[in-house]
C-alpha atoms as a PDB file:
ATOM      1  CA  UNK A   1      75.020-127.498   1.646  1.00  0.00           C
ATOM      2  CA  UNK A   2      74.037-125.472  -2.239  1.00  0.00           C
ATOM      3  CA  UNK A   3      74.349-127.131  -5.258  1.00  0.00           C
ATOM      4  CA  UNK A   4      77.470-124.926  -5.663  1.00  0.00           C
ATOM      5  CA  UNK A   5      79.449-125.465  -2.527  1.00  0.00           C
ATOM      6  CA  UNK A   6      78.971-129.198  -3.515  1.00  0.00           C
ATOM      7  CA  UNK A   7      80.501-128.621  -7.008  1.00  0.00           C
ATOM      8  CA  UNK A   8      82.976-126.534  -5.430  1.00  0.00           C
ATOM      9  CA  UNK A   9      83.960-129.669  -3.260  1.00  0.00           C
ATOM     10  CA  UNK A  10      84.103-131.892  -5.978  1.00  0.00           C
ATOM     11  CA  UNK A  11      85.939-129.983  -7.991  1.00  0.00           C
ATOM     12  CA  UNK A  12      89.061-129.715  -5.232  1.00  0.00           C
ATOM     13  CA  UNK A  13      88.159-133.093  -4.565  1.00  0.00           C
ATOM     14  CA  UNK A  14      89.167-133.966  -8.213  1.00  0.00           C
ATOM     15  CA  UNK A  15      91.744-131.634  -8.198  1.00  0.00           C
ATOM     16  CA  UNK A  16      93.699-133.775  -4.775  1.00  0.00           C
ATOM     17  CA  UNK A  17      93.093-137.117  -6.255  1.00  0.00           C
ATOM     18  CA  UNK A  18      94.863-136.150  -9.521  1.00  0.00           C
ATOM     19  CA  UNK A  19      97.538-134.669  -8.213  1.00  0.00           C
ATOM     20  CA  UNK A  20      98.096-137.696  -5.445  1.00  0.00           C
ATOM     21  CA  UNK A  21      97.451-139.827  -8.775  1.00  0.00           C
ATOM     22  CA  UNK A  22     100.658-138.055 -10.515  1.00  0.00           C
ATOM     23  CA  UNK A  23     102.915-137.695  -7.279  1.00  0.00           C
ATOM     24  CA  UNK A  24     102.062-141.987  -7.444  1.00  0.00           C
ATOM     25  CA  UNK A  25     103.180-141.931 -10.972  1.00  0.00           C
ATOM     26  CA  UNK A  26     106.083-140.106 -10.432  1.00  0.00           C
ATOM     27  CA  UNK A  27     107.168-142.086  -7.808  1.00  0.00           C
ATOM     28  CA  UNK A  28     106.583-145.517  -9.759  1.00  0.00           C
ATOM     29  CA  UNK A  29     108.722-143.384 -12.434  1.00  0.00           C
ATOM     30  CA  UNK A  30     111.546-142.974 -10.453  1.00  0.00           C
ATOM     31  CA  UNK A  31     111.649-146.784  -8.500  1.00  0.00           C
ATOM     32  CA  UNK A  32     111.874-148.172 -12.101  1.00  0.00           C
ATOM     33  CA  UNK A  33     114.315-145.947 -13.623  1.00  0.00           C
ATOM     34  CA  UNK A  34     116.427-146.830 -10.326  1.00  0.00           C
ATOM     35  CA  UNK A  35     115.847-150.394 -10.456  1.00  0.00           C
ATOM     36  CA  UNK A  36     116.533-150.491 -14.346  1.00  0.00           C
ATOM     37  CA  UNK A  37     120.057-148.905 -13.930  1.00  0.00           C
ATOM     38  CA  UNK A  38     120.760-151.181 -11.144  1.00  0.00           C
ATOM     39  CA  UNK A  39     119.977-154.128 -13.416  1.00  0.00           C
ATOM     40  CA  UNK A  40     121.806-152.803 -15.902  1.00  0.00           C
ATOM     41  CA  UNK A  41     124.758-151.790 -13.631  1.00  0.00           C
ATOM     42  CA  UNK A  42     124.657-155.459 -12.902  1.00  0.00           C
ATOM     43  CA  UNK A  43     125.055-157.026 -16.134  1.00  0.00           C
ATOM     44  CA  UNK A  44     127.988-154.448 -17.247  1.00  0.00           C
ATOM     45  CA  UNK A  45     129.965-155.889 -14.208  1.00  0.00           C
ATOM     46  CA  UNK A  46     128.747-159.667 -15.437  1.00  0.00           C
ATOM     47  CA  UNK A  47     130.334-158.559 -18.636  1.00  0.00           C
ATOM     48  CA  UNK A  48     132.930-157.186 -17.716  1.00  0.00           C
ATOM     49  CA  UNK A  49     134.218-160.401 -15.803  1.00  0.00           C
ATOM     50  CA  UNK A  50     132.944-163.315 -17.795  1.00  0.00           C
ATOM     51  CA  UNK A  51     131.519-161.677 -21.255  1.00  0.00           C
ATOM     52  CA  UNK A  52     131.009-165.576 -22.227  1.00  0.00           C
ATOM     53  CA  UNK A  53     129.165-166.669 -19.281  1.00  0.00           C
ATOM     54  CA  UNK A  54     127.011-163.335 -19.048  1.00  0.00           C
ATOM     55  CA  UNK A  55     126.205-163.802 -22.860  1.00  0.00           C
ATOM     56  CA  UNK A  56     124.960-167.617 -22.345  1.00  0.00           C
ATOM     57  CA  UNK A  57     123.034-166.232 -19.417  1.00  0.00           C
ATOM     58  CA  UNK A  58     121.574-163.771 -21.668  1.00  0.00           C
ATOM     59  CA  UNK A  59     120.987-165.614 -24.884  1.00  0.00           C
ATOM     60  CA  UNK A  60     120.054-168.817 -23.290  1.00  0.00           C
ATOM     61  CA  UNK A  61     122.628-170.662 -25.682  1.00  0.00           C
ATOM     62  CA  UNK A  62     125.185-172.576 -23.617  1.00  0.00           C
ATOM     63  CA  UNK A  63     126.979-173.008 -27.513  1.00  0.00           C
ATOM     64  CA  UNK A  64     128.549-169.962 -28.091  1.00  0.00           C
ATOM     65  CA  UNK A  65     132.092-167.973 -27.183  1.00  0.00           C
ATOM     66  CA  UNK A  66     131.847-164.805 -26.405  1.00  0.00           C
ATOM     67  CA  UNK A  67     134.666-161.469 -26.159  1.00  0.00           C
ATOM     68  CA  UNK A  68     134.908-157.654 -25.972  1.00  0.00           C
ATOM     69  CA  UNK A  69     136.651-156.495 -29.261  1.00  0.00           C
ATOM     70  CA  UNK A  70     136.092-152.752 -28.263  1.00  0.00           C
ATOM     71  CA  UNK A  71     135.083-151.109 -24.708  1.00  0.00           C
ATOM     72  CA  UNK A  72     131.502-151.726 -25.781  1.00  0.00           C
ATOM     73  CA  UNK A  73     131.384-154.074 -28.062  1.00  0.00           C
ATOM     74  CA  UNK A  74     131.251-157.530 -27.440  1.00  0.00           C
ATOM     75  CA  UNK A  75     131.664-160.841 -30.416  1.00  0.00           C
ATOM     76  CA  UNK A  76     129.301-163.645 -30.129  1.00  0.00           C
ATOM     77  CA  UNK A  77     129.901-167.213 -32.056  1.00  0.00           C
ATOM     78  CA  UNK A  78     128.557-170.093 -32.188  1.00  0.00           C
ATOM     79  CA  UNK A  79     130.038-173.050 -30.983  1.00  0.00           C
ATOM     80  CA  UNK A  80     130.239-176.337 -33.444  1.00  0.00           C
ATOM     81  CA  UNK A  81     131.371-180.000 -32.147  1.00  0.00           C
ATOM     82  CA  UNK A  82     133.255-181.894 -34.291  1.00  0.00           C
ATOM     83  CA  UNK A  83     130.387-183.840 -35.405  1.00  0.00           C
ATOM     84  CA  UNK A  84     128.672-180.489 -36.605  1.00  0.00           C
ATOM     85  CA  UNK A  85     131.703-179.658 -38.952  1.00  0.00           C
ATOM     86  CA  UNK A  86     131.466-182.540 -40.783  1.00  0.00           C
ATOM     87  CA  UNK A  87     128.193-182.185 -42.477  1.00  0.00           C
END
């Protein structure tokens, strides 16, 4: 094998890997834009049957109330104990 038939090969050799490289990409692409809109699919029907309990899940508070004043929009308060008031 020439100097040039072994460039030649390298060259399509480069030219395979990138493009199984970007398939790979494109594929990792497309399982987490998939996965993401199941997730998110997920937590619109969390909200949309306990908006309080799927906001305390997602703010880690366990002290606040939490309801949809519009399709998309949902209020978040805090919650106070009577002790809290006072000060």
């Amino acid at each position: 094998m020439d100097k040039t038939q072994s460039c030649c090969n390298s060259v399509i050799l480069v030219y395979f890997v990138r493009q199984h490289n970007r398939d790979n990409f494109n594929r990792l692409v497309d399982a987490i834009y998939h996965t993401r809109n199941s997730q998110l699919r997920i937590w619109r029907m969390f909200l949309d049957l306990d908006p309080q309990a799927a906001m305390r899940v997602l703010l880690h508070q366990d002290d606040i109330i939490a309801t949809f004043k519009e399709r998309d929009v949902v209020q978040v308060s805090q919650c106070y104990s009577s002790s809290d008031q006072r000060r």
